[in-house]
N, C-alpha and C. Protein backbone atom coordinates (compact mmCIF):
# COMPACT_ATOMS: atom_id res chain seq x y z
N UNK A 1 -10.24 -19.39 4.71
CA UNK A 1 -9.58 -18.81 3.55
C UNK A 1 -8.13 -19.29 3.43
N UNK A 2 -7.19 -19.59 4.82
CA UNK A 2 -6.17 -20.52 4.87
C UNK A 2 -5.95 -21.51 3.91
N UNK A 3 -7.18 -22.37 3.28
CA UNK A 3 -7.26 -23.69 3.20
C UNK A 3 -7.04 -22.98 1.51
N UNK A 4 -7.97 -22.25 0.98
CA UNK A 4 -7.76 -22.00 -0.43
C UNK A 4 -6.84 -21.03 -0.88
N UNK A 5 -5.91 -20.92 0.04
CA UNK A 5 -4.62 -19.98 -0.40
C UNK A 5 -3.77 -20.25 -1.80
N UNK A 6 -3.37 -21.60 -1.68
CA UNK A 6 -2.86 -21.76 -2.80
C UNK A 6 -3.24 -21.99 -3.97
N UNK A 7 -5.02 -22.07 -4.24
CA UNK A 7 -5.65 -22.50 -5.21
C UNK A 7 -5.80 -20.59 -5.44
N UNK A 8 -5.92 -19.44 -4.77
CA UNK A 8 -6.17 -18.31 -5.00
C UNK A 8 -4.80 -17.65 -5.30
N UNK A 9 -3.41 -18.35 -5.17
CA UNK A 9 -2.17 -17.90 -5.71
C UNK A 9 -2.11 -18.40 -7.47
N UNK A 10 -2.88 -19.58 -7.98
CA UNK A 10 -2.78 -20.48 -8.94
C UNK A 10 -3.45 -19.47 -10.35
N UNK A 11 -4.48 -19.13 -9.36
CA UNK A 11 -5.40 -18.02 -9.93
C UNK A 11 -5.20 -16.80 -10.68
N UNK A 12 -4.18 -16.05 -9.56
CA UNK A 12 -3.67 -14.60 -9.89
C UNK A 12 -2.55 -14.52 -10.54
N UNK A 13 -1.58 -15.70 -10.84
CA UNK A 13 -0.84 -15.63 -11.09
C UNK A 13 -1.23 -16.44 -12.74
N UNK A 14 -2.46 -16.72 -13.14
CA UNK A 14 -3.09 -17.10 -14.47
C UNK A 14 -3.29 -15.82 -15.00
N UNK A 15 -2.75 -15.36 -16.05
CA UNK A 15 -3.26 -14.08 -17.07
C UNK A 15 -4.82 -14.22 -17.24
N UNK A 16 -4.95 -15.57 -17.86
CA UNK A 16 -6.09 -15.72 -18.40
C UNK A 16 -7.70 -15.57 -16.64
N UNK A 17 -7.18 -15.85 -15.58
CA UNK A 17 -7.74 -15.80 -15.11
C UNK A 17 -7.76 -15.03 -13.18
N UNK A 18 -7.05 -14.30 -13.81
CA UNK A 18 -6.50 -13.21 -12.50
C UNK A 18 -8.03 -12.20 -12.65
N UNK A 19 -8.56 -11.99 -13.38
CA UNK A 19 -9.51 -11.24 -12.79
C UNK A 19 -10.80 -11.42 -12.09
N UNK A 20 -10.49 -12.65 -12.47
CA UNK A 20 -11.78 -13.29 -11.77
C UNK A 20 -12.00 -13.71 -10.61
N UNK A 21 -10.35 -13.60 -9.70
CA UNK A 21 -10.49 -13.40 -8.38
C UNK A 21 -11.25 -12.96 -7.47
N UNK A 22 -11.63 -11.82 -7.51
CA UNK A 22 -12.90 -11.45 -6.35
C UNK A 22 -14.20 -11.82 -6.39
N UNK A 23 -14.50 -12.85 -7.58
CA UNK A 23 -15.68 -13.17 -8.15
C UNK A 23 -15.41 -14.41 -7.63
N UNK A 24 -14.39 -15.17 -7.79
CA UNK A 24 -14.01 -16.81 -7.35
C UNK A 24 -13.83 -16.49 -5.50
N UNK A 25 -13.74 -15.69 -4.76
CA UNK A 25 -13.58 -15.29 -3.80
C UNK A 25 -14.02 -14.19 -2.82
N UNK A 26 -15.12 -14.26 -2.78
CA UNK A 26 -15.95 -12.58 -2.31
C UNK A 26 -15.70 -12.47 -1.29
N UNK A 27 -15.59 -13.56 -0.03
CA UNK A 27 -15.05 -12.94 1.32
C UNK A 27 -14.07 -11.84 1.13
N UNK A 28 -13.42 -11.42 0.05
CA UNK A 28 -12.39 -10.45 0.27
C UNK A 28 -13.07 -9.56 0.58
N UNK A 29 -14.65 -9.09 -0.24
CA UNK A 29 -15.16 -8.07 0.09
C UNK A 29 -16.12 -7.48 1.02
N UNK A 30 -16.09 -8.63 1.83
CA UNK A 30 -16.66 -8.48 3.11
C UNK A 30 -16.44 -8.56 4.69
N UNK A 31 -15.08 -9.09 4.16
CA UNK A 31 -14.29 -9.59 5.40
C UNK A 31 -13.16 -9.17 5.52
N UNK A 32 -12.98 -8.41 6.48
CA UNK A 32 -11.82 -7.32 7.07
C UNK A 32 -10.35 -8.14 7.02
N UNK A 33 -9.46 -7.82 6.64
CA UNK A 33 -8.05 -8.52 7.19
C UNK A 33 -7.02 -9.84 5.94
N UNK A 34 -8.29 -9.88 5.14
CA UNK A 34 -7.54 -10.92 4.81
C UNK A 34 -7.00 -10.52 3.73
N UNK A 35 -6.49 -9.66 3.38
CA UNK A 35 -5.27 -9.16 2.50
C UNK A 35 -4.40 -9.36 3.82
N UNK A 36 -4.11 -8.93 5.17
CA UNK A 36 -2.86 -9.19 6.06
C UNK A 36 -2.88 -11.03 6.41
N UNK A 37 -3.70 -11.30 5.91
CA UNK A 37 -3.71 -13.06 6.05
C UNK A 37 -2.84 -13.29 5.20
N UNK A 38 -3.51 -13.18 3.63
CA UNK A 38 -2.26 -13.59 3.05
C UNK A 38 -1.03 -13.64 2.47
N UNK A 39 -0.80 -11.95 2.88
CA UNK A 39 0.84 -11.66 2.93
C UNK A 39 1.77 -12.38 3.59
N UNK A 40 1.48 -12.95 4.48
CA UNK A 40 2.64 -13.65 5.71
C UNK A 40 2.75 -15.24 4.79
N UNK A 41 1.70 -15.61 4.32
CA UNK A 41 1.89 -16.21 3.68
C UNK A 41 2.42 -16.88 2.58
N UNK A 42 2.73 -15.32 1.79
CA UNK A 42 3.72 -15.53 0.63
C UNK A 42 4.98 -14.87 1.11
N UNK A 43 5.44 -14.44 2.19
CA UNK A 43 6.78 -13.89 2.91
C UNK A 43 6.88 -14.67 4.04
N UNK A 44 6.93 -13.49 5.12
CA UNK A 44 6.85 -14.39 6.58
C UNK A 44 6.28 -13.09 7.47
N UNK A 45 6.10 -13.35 8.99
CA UNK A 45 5.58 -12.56 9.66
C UNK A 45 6.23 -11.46 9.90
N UNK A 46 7.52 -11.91 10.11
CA UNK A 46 8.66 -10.28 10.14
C UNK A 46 8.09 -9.40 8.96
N UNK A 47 8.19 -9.88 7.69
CA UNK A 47 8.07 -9.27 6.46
C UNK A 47 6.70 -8.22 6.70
N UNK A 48 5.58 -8.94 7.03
CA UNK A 48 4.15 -8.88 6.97
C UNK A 48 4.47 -7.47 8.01
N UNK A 49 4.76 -7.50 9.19
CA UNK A 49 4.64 -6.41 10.19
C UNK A 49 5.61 -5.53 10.08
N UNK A 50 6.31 -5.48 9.15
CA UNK A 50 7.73 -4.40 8.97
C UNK A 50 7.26 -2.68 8.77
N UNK A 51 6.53 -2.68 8.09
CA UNK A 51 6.03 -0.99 7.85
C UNK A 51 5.48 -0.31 9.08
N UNK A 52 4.59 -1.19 10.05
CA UNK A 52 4.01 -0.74 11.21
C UNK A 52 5.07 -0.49 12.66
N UNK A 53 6.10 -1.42 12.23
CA UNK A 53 6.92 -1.66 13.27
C UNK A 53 8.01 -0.71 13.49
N UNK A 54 8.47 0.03 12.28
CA UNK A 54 9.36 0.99 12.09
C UNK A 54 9.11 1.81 11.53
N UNK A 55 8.20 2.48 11.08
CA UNK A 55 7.76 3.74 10.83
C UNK A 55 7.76 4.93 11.49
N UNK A 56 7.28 4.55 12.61
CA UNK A 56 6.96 5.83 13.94
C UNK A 56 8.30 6.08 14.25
N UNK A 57 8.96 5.06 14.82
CA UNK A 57 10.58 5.23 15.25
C UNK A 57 11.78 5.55 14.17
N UNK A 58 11.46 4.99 13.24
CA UNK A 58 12.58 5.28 11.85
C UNK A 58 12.19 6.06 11.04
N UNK A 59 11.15 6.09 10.37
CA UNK A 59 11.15 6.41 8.61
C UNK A 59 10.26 7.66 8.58
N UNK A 60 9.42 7.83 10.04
CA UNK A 60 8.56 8.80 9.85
C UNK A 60 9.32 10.49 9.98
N UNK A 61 10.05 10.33 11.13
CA UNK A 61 11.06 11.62 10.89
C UNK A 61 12.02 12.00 9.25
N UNK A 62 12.44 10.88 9.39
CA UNK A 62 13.14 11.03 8.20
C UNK A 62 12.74 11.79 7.01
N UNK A 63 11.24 10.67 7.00
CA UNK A 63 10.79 10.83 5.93
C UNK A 63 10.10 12.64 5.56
N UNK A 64 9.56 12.94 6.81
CA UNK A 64 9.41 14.19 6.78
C UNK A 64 10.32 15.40 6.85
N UNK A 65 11.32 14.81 7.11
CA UNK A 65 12.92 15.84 7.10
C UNK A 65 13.21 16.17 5.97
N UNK A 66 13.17 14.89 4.75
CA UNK A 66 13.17 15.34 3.13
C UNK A 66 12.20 15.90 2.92
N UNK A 67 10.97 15.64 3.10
CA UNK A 67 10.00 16.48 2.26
C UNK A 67 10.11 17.38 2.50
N UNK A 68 10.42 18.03 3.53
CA UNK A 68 10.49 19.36 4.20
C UNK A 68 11.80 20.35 3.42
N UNK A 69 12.53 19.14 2.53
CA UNK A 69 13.62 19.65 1.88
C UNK A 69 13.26 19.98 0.44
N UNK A 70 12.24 19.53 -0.24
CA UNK A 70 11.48 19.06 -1.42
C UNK A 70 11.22 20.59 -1.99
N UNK A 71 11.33 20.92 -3.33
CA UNK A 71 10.44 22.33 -3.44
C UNK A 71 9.41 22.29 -3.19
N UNK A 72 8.84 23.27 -2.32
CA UNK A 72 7.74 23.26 -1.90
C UNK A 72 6.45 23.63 -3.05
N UNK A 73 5.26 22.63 -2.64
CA UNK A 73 4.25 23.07 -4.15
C UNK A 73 2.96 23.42 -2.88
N UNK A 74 2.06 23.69 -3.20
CA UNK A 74 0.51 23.03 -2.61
C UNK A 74 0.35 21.90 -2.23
N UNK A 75 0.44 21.38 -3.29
CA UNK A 75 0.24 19.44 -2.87
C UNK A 75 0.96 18.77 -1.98
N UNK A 76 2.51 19.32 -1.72
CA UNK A 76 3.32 19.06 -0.51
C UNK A 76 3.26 19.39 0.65
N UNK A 77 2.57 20.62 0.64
CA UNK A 77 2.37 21.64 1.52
C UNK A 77 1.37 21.22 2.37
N UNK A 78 0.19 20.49 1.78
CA UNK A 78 -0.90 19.92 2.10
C UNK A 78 -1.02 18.73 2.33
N UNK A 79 0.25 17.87 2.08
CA UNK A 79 0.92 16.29 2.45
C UNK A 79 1.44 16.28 4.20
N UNK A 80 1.96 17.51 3.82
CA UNK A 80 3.07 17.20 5.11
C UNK A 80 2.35 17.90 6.33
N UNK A 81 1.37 19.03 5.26
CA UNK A 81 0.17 19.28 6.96
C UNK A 81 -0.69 18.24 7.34
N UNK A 82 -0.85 17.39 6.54
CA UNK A 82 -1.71 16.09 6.87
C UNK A 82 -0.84 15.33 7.88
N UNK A 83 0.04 15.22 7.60
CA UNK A 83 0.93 14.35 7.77
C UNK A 83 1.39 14.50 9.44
N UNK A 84 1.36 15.67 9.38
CA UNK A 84 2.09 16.19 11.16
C UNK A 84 0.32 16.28 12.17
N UNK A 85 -0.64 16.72 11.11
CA UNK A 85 -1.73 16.26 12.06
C UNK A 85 -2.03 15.53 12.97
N UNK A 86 -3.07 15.35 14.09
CA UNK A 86 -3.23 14.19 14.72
C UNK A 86 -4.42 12.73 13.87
N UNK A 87 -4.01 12.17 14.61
CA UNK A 87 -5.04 11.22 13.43
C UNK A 87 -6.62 11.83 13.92
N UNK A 88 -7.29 11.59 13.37
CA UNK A 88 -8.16 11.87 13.45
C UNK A 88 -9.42 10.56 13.56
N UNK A 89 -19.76 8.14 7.44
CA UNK A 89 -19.53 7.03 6.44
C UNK A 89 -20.63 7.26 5.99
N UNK A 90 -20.05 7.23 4.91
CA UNK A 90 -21.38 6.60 4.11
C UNK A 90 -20.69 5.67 3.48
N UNK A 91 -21.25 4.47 3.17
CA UNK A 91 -21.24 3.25 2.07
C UNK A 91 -21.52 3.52 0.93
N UNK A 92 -22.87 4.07 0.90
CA UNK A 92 -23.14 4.78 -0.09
C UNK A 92 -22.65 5.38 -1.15
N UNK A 93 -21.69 6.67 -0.19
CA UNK A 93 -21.04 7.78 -1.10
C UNK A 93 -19.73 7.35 -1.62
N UNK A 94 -19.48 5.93 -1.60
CA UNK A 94 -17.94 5.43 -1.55
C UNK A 94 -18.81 4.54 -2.53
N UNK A 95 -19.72 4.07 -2.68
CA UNK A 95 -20.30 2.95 -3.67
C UNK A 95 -20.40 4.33 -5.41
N UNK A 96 -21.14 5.17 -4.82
CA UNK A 96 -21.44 6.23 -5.53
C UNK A 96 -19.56 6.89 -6.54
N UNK A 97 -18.67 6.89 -6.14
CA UNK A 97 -17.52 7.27 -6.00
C UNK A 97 -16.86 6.22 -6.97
N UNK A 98 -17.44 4.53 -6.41
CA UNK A 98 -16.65 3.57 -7.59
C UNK A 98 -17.16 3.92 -9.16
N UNK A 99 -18.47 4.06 -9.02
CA UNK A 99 -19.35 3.92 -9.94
C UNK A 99 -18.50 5.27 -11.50
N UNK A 100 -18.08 6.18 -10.76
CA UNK A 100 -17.33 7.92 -11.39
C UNK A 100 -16.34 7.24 -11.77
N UNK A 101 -15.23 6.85 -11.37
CA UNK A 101 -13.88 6.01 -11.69
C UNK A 101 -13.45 5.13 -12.22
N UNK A 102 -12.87 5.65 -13.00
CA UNK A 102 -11.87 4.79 -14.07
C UNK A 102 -11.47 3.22 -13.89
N UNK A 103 -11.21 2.18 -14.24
CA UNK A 103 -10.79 0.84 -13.79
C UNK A 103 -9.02 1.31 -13.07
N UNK A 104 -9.31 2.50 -12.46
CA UNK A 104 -7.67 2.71 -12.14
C UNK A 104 -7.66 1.83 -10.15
N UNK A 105 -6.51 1.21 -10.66
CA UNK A 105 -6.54 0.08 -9.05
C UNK A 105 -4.97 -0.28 -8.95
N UNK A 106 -5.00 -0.34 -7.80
CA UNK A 106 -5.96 -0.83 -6.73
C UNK A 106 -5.08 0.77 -6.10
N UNK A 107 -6.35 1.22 -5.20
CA UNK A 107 -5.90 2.50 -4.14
C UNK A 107 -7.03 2.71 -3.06
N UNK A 108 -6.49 3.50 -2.34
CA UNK A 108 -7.33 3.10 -0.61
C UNK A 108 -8.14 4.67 -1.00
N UNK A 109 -9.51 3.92 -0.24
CA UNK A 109 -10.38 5.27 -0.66
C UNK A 109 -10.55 5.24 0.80
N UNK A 110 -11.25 6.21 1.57
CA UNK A 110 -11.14 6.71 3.42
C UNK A 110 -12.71 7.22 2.78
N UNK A 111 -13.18 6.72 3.76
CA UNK A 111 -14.69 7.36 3.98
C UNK A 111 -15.00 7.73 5.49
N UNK A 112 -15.50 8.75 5.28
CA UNK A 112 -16.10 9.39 6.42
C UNK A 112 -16.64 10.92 6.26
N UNK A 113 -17.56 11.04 6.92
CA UNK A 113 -18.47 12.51 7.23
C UNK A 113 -17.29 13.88 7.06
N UNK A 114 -15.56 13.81 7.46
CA UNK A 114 -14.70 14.71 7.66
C UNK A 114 -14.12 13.92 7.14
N UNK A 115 -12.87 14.94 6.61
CA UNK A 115 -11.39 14.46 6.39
C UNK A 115 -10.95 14.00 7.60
N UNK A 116 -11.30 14.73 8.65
CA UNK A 116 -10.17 14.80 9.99
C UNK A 116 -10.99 13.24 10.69
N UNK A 117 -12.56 13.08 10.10
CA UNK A 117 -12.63 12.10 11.26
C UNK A 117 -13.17 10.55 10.25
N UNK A 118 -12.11 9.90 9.99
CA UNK A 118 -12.66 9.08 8.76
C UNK A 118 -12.98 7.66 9.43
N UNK A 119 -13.92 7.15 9.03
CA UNK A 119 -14.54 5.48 9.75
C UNK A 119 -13.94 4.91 9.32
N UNK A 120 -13.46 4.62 7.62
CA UNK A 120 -12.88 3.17 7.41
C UNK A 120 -12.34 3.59 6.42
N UNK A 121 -11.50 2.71 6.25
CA UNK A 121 -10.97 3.02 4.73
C UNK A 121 -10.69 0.91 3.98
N UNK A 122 -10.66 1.22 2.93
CA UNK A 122 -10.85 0.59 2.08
C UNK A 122 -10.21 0.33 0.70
N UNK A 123 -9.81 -0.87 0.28
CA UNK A 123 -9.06 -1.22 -1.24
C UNK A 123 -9.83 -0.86 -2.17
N UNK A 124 -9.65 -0.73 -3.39
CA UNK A 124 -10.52 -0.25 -3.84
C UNK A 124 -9.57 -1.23 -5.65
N UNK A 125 -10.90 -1.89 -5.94
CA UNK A 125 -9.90 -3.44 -7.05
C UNK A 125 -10.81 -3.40 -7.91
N UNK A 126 -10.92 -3.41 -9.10
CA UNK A 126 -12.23 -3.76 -9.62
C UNK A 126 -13.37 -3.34 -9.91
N UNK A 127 -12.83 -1.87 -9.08
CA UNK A 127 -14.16 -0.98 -8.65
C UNK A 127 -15.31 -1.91 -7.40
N UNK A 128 -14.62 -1.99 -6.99
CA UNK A 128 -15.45 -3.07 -5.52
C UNK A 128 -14.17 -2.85 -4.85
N UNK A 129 -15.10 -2.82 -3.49
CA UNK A 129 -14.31 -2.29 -2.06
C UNK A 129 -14.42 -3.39 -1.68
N UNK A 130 -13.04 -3.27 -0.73
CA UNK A 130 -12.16 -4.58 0.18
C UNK A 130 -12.03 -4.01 1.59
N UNK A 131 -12.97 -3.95 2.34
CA UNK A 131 -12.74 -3.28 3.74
C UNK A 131 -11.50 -3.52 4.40
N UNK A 132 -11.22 -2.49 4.78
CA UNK A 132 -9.06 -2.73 5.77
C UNK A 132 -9.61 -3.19 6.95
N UNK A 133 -8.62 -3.95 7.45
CA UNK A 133 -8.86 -4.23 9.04
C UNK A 133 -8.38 -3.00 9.66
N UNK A 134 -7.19 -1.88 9.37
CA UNK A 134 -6.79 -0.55 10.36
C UNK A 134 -7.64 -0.28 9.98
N UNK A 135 -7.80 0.74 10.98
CA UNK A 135 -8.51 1.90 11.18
C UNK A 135 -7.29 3.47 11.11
N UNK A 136 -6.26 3.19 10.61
CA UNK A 136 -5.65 4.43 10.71
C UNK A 136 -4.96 4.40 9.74
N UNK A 137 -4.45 5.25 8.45
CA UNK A 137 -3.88 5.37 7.62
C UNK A 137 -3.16 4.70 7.28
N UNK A 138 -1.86 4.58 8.41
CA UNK A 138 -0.78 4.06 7.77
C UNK A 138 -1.01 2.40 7.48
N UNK A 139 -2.05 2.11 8.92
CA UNK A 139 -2.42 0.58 8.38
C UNK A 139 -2.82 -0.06 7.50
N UNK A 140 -3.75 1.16 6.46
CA UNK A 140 -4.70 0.98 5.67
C UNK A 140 -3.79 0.94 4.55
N UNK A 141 -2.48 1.68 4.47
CA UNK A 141 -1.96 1.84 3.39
C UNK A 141 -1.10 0.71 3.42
N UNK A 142 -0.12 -0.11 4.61
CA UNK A 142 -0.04 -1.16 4.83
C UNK A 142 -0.76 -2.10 4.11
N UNK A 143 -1.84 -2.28 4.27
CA UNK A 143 -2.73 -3.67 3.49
C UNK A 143 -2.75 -3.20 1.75
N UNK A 144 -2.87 -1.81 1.20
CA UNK A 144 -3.11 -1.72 -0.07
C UNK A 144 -1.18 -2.05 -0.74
N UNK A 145 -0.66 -1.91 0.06
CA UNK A 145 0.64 -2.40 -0.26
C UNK A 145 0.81 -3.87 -0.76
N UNK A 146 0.36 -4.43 0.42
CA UNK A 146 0.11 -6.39 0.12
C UNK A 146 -0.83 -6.33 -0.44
N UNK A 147 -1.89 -5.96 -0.55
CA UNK A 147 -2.64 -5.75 -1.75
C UNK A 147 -1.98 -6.36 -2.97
N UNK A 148 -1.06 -5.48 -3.21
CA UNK A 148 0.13 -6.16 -5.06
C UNK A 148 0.14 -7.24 -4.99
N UNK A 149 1.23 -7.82 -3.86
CA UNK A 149 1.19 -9.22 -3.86
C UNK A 149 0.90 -10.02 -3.81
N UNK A 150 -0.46 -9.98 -2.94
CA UNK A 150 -1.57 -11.05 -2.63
C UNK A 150 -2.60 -10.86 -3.69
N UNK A 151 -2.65 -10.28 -4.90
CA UNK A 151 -3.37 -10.17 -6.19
C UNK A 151 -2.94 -10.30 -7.47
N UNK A 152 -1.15 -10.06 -6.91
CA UNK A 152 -0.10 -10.54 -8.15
C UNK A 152 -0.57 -8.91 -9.11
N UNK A 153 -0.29 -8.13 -8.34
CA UNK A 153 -0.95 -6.79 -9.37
C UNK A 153 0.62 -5.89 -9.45
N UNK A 154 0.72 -5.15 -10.94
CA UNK A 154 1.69 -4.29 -11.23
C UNK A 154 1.25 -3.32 -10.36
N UNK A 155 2.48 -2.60 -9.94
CA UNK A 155 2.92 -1.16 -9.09
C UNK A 155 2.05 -0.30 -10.45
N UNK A 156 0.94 0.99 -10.17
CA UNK A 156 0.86 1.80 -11.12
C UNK A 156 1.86 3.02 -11.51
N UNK A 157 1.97 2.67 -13.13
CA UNK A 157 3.82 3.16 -13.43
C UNK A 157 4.10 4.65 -13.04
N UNK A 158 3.05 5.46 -12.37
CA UNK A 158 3.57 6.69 -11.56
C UNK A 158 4.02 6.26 -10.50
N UNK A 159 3.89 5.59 -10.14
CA UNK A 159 4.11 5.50 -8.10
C UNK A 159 4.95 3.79 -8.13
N UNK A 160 5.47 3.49 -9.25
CA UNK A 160 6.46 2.30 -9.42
C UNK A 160 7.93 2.87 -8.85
N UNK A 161 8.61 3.76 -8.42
CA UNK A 161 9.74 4.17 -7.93
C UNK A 161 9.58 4.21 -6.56
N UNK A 162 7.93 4.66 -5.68
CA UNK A 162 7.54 5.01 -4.84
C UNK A 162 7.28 3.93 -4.14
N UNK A 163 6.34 2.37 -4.91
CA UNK A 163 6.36 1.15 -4.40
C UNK A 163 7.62 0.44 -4.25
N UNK A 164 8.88 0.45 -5.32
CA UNK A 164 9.99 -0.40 -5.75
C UNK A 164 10.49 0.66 -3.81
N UNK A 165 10.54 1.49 -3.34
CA UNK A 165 11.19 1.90 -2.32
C UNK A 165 10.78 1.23 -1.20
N UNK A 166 9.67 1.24 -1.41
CA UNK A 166 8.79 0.51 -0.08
C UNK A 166 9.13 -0.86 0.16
N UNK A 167 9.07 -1.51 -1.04
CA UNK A 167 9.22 -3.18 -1.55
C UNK A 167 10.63 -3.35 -0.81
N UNK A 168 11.70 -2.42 -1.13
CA UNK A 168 13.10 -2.82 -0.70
C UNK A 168 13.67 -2.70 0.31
N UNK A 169 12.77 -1.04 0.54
CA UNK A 169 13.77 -0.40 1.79
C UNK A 169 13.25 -0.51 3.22
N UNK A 170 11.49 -0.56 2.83
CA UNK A 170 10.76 -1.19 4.52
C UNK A 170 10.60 -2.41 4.33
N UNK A 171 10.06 -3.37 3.34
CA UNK A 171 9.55 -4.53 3.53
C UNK A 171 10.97 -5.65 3.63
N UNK A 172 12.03 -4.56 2.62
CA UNK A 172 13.03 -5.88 2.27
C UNK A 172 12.75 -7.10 1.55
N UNK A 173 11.82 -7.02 0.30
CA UNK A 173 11.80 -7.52 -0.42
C UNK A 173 12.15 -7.71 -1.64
N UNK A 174 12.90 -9.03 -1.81
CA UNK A 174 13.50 -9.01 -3.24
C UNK A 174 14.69 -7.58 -3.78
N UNK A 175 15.29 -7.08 -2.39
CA UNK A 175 16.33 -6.10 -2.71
C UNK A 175 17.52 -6.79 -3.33
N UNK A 176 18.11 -6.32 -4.28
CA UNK A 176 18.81 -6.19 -5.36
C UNK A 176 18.34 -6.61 -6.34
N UNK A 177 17.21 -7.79 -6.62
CA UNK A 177 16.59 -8.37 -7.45
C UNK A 177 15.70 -7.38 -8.43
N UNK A 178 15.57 -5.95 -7.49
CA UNK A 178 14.35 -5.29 -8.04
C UNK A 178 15.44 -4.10 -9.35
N UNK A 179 14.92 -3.21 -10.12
CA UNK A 179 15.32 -2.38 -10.94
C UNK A 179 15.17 -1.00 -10.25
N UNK A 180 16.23 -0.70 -9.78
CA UNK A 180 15.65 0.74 -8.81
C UNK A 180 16.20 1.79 -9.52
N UNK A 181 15.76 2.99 -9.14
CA UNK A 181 16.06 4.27 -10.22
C UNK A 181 17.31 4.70 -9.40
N UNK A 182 18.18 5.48 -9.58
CA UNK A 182 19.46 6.09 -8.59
C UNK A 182 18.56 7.21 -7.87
N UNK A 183 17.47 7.32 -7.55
CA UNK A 183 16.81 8.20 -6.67
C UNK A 183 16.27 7.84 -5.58
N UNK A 184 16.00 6.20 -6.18
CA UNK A 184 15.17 5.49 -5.04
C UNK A 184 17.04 4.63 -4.38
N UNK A 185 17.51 4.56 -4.72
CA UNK A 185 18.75 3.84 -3.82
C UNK A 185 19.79 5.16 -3.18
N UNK A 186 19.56 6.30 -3.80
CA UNK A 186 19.96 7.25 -2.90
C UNK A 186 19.00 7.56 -1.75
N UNK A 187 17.75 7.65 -1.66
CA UNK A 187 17.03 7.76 -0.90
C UNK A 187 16.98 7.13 0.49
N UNK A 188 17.34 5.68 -0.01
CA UNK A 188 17.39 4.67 0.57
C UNK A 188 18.91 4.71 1.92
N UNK A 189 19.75 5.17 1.18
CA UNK A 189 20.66 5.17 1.68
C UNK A 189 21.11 6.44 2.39
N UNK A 190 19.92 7.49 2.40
CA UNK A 190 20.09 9.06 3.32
C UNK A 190 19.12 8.40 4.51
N UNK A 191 17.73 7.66 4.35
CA UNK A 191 17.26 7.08 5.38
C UNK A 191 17.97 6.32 6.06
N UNK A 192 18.46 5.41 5.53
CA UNK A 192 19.26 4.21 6.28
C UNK A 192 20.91 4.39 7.11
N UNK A 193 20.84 5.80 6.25
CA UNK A 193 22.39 6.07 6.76
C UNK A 193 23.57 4.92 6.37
N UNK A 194 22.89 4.47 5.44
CA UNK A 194 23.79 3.91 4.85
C UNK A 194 25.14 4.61 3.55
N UNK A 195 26.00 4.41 3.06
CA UNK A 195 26.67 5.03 1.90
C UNK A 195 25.79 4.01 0.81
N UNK A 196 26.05 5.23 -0.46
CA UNK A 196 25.51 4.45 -1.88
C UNK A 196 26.58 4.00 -2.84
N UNK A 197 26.14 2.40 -2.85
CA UNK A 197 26.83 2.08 -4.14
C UNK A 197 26.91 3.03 -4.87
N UNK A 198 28.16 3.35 -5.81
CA UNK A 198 28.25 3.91 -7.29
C UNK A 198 28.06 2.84 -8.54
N UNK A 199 27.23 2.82 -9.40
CA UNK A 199 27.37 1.71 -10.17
C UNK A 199 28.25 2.59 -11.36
N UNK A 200 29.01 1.01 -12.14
CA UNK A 200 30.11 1.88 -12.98
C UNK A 200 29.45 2.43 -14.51
């Protein structure tokens, strides 16, 4: 898949013919990993391993220190109990699942018998699944991240403040280049302990 990298960048980055990617390319959907193949490829390896590498030690306290600051709803309530948990199939019921859903993409669907005990999780493009190489959340969400890039796909415009953070503040990509909201560069800068620009 090395060898047709750049004929599958030529592709996604064609309007006229970006969707026809997983059709010009089906190993995606059978073969574990190669969304983390070809991220390093369009960055570098630092880039590629940055979310896994500093999460546990940096961003995961943090990150739960704000939410914990957040008005509290249900849905938060039920984020951040997930969240402090320990980690914990059908094909079928995940085939069954594309079939209900909207062309809304790309997002990681988790299959398994429990919430608490899930086998795999998976991209989800097209309505066709892209098996993850993790096996544990954050990895899985890792690959649906490069996912964007290695498909040339827009951030979906709810969770575009939520990706533009990720893009800048873990991956370090394209920071200053990007359009950030003053929520996502304050954010940025209570994690990082950094001070925030004032823009005039």
């Amino acid at each position: 898949m090395r060898e047709t990298f750049q004929h599958r960048q030529k592709l996604v980055n064609d309007p006229g013919r970006s969707v026809d990617i997983l059709s010009s390319f089906p190993r995606f959907l059978d073969t574990e990993g190669l969304v983390d193949q070809d991220f390093p490829l369009l960055f570098d390896d630092d880039t590629s391993s940055r979310l896994l590498q500093i999460w546990d030690l940096s961003f995961e306290p943090n990150v739960m220190e704000e939410a914990k600051r957040l008005t509290s709803t249900p849905e938060l309530r039920r984020l951040v109990q997930s969240a402090e948990s320990p980690p914990g199939s059908d094909l079928d019921d995940a085939t069954k699942h594309l079939r209900n859903q909207p062309g809304q993409q790309p997002y990681l669907l988790a299959v398994g018998r429990q919430k608490s005990k899930i086998d795999r999780f998976y991209i989800t493009m097209d309505k066709r699944l892209i098996p993850c190489k993790a096996n544990r959340s954050l990895g899985a969400f890792d690959e649906l991240f490069k996912a964007h890039f290695v498909f040339n796909l827009s951030y979906d415009v709810a969770l575009v403040n939520f990706y533009t953070f990720l893009q800048t503040t873990v991956y370090n990509i394209d920071v200053g280049k990007m359009k950030e909201s003053p929520r996502v560069k304050d954010l940025r800068a209570r994690l990082l302990n950094q001070p925030v620009a004032l823009s005039p």
